[in-house]
N, C-alpha and C. Protein backbone atom coordinates (compact mmCIF):
# COMPACT_ATOMS: atom_id res chain seq x y z
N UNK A 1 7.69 -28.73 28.36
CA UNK A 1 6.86 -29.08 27.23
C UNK A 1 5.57 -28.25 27.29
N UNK A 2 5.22 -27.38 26.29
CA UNK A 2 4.55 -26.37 26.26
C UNK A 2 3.02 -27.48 25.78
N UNK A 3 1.58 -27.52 26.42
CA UNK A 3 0.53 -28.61 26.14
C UNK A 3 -0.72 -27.69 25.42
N UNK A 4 -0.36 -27.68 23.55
CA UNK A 4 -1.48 -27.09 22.86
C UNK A 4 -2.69 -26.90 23.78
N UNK A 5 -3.72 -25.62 23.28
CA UNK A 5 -4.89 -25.47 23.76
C UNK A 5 -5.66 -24.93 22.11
N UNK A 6 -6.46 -25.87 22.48
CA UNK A 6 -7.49 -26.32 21.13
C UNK A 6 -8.88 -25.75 21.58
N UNK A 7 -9.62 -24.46 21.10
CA UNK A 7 -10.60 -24.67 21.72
C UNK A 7 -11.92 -24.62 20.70
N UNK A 8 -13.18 -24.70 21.00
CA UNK A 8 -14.46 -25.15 19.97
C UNK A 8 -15.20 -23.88 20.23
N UNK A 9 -14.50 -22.67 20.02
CA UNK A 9 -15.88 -21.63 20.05
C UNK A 9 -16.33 -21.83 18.64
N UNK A 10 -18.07 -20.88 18.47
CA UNK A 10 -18.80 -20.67 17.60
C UNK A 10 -19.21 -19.79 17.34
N UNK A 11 -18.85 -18.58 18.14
CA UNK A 11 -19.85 -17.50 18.56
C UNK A 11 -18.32 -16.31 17.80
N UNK A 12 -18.96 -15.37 17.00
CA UNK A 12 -17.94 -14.50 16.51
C UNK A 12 -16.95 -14.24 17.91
N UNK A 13 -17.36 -13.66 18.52
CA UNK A 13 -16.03 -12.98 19.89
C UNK A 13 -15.06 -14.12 20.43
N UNK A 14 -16.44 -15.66 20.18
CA UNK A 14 -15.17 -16.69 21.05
C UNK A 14 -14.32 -17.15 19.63
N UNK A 15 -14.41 -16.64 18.84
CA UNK A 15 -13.51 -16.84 17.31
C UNK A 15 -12.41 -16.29 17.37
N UNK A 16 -12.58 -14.99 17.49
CA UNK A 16 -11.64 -14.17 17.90
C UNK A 16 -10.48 -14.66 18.38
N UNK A 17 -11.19 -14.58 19.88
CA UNK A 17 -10.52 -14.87 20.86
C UNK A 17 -9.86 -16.14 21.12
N UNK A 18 -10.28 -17.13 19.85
CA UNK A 18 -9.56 -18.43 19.71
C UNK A 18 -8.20 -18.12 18.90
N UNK A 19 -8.62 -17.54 18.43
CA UNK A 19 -7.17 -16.90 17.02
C UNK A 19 -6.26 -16.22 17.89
N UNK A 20 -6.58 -15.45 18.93
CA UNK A 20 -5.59 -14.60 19.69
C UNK A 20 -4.89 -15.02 20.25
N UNK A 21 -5.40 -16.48 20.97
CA UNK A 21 -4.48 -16.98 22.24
C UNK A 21 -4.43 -18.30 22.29
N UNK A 22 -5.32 -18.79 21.61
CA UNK A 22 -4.97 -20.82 21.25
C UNK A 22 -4.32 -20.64 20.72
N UNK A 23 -3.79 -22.33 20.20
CA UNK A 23 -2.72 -23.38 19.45
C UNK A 23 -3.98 -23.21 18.09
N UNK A 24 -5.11 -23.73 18.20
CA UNK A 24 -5.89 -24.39 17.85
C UNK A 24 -7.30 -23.94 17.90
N UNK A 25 -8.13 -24.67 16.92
CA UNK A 25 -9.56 -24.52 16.91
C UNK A 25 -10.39 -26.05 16.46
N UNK A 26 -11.07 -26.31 17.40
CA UNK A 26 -12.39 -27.37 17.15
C UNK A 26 -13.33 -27.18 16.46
N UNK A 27 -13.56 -27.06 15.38
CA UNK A 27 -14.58 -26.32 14.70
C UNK A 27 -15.87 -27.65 14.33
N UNK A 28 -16.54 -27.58 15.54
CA UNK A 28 -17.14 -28.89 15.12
C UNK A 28 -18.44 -28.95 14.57
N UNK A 29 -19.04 -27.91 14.21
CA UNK A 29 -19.84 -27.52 13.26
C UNK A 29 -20.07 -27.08 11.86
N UNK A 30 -19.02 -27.31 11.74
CA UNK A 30 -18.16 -26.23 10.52
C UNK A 30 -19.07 -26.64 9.11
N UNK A 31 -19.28 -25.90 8.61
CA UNK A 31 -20.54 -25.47 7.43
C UNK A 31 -19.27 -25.05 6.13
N UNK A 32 -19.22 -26.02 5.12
CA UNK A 32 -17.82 -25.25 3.90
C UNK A 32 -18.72 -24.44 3.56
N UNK A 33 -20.60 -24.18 3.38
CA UNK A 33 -20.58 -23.55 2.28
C UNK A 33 -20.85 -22.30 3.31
N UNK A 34 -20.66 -21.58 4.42
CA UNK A 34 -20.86 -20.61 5.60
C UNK A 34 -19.09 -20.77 5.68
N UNK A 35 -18.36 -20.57 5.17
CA UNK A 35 -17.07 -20.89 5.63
C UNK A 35 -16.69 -19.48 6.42
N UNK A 36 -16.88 -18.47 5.56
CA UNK A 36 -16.66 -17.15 5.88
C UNK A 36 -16.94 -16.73 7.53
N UNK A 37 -18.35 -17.58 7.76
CA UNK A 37 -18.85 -17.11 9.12
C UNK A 37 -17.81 -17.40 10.31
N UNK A 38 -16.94 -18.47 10.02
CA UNK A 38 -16.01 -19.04 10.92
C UNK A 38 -14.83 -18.62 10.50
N UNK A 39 -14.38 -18.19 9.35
CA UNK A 39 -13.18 -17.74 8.77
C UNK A 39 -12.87 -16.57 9.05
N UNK A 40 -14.06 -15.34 8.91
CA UNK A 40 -13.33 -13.93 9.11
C UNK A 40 -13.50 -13.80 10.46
N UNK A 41 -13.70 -14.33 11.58
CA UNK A 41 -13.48 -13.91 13.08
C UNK A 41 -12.26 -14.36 13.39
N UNK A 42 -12.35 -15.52 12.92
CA UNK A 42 -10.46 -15.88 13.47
C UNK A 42 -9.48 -15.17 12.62
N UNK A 43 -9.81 -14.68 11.15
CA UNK A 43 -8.72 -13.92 10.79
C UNK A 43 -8.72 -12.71 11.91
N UNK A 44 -9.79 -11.93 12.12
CA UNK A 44 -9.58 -10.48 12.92
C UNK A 44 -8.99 -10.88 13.98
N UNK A 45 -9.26 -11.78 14.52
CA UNK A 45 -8.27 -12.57 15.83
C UNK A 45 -7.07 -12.49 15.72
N UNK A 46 -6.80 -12.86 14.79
CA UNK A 46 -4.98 -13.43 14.65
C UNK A 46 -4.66 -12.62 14.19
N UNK A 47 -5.04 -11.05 13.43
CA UNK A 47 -4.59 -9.75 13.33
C UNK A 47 -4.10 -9.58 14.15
N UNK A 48 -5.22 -8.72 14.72
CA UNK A 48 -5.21 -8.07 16.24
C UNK A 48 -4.08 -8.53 16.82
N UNK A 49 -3.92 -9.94 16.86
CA UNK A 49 -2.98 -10.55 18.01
C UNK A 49 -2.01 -10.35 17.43
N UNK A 50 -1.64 -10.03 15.94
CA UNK A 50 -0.11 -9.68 15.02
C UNK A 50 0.58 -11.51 14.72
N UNK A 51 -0.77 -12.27 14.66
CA UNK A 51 -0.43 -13.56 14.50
C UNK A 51 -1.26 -13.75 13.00
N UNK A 52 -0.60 -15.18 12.21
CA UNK A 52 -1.10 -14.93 10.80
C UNK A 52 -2.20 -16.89 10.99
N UNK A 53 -3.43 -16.45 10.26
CA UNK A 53 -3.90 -17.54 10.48
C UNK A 53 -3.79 -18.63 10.20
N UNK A 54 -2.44 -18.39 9.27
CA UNK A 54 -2.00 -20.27 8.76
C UNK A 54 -1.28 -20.72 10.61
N UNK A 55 -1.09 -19.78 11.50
CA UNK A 55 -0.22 -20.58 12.44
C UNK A 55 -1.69 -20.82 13.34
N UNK A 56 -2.43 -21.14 13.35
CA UNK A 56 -3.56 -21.61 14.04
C UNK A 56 -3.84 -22.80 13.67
N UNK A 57 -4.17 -23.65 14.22
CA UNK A 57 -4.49 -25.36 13.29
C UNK A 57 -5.88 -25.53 13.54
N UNK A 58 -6.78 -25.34 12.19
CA UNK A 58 -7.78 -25.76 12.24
C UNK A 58 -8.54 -26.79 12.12
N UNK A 59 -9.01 -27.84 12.80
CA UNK A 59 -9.98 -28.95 12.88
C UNK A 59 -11.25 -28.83 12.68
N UNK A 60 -11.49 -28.54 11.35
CA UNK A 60 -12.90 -28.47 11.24
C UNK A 60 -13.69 -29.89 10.91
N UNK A 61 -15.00 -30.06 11.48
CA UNK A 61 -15.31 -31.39 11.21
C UNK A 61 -16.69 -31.25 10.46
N UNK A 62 -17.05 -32.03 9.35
CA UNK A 62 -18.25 -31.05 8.63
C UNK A 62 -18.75 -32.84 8.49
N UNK A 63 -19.98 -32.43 7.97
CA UNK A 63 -20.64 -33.85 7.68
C UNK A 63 -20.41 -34.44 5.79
N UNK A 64 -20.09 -35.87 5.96
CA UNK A 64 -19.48 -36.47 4.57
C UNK A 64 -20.07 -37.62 4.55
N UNK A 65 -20.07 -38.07 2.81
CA UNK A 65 -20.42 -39.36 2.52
C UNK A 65 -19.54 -39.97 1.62
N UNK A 66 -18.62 -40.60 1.57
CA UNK A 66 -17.72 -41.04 0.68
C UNK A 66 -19.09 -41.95 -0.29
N UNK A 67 -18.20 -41.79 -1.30
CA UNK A 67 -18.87 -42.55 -3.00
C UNK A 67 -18.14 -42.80 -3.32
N UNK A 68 -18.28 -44.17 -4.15
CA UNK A 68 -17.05 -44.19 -5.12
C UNK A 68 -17.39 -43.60 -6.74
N UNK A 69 -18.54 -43.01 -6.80
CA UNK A 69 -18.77 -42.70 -7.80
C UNK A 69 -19.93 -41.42 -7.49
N UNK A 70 -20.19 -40.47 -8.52
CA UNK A 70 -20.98 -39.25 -8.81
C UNK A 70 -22.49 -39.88 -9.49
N UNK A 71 -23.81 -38.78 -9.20
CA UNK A 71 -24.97 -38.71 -9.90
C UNK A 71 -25.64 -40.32 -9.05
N UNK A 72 -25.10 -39.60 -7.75
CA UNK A 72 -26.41 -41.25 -6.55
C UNK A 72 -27.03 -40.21 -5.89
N UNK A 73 -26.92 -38.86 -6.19
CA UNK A 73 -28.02 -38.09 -5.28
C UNK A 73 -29.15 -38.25 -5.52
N UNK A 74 -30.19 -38.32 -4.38
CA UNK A 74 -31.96 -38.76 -5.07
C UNK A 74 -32.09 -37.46 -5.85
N UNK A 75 -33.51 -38.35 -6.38
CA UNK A 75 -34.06 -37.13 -7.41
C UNK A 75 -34.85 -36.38 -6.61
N UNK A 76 -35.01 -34.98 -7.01
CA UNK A 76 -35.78 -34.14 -6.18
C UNK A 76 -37.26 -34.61 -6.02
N UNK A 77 -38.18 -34.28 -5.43
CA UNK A 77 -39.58 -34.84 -5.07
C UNK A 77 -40.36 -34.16 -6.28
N UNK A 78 -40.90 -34.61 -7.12
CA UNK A 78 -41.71 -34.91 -8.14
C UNK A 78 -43.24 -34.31 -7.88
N UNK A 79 -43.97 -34.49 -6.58
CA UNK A 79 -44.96 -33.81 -6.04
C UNK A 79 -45.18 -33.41 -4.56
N UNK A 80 -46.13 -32.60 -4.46
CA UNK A 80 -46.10 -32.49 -3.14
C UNK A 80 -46.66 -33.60 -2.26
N UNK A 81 -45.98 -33.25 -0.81
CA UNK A 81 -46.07 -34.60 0.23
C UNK A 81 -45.20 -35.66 -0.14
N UNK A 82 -44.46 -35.53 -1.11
CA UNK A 82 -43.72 -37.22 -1.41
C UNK A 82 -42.82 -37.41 0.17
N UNK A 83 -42.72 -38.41 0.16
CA UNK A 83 -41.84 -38.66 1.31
C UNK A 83 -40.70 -38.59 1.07
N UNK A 84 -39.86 -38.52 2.14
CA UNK A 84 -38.23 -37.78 1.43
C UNK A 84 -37.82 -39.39 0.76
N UNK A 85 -36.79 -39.18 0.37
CA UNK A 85 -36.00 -40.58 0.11
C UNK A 85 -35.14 -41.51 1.01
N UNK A 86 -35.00 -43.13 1.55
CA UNK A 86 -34.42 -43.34 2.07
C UNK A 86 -32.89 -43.24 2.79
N UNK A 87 -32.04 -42.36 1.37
CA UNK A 87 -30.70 -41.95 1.35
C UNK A 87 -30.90 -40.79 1.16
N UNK A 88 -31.49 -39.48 1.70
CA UNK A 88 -31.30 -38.46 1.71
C UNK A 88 -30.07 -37.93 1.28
N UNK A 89 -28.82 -38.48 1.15
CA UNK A 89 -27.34 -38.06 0.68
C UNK A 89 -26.82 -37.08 1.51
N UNK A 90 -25.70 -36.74 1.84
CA UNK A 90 -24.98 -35.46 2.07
C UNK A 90 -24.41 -35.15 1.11
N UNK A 91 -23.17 -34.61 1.94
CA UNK A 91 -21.88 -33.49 0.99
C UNK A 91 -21.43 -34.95 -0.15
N UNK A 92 -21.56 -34.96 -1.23
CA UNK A 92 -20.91 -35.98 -2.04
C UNK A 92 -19.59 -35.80 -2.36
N UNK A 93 -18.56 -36.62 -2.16
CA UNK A 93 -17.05 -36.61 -2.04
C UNK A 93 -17.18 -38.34 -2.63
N UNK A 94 -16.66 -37.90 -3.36
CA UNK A 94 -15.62 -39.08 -4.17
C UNK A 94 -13.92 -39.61 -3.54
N UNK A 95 -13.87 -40.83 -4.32
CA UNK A 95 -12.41 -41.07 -3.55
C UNK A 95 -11.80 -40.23 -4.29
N UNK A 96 -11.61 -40.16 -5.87
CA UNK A 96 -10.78 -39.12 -6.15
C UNK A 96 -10.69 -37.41 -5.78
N UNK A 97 -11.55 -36.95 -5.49
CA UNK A 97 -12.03 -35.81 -4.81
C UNK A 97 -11.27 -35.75 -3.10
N UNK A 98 -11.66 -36.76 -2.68
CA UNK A 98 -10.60 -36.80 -1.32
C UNK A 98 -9.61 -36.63 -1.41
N UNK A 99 -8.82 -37.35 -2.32
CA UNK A 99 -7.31 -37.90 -2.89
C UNK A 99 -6.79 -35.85 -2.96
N UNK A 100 -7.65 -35.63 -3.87
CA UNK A 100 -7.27 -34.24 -4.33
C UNK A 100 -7.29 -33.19 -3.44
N UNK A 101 -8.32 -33.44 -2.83
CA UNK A 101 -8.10 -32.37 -1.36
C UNK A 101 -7.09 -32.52 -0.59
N UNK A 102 -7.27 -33.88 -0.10
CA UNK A 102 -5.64 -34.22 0.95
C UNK A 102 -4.66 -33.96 0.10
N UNK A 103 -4.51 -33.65 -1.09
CA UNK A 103 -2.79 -33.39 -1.28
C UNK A 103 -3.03 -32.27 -1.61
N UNK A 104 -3.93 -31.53 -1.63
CA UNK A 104 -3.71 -29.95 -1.66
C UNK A 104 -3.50 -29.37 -0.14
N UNK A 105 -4.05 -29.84 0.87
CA UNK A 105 -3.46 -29.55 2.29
C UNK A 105 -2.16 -29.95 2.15
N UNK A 106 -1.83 -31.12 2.08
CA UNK A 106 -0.25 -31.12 2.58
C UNK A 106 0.50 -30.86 1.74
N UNK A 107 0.09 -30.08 0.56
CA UNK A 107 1.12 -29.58 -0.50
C UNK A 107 1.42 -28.20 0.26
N UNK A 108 0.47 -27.84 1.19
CA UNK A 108 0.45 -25.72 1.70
C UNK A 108 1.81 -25.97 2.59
N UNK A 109 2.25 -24.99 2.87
CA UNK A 109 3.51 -24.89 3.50
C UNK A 109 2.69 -24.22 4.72
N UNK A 110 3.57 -24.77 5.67
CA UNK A 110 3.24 -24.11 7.25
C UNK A 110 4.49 -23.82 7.70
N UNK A 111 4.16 -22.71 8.95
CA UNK A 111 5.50 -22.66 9.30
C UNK A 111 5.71 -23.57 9.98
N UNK A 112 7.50 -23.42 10.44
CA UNK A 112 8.06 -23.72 11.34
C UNK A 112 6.85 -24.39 12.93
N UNK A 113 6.90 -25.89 13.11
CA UNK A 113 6.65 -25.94 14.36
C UNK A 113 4.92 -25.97 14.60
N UNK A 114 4.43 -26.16 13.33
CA UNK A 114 2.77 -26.17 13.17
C UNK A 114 2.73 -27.15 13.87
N UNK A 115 1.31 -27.13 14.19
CA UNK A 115 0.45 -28.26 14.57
C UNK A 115 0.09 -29.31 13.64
N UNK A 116 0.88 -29.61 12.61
CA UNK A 116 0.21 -30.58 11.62
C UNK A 116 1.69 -31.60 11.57
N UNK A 117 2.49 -31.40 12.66
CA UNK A 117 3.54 -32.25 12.76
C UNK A 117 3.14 -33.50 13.15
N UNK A 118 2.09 -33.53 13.53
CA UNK A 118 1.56 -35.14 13.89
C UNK A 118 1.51 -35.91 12.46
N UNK A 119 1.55 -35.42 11.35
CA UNK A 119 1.38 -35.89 10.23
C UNK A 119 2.83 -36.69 10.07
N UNK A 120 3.67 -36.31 10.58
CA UNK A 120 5.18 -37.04 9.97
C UNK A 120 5.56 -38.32 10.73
């Protein structure tokens, strides 16, 4: 029994070098709207290595606020010094917005033997 290796670089070379020779990536910083910064090192990775980056399983973990509804972000500060707002908000995601993302992942085809077999 062959035991995945998942690892959490951040740094372009340890990107790379995650794409070349892991199962996997921890991406536990992961920024959607910087996506690129984490995206094109592991593609040159999994070139190089003559590997394609859908066979890498990425775990990216980014910061979220489920809503059940849109337009609860505070209002911007009105003057200077205001104090921020008690709900500062994050990334706003809706349930339907979730709904739609998760079935656009598991609509993508992977190959043979991915790491996303834990799903079945």
């Amino acid at each position: 029994m062959k035991i995945p290796v998942y690892l959490a670089a951040l740094a372009p070379h340890g990107l790379e070098l995650t794409s070349e020779r892991a199962d996997g990536w921890l991406g536990s910083c992961f920024i959607p709207e910087a996506s690129s910064a984490f995206l094109e090192p592991l593609r040159r990775g999994a070139e190089r290595a003559g590997r394609q980056l859908a066979a890498l399983a990425i775990c990216a973990v980014t910061a979220a606020l489920l809503r059940h509804r849109t337009g609860t972000q505070p209002a911007p500060p009105a003057r200077p010094g205001q104090p921020p707002p008690a709900d500062p908000g994050m990334i706003l995601l809706t349930v339907p917005e979730i709904r739609r993302l998760l079935a656009a992942l598991l609509a993508t085809s992977r190959p043979p033997g991915h790491a996303m077999d834990w799903l079945d």
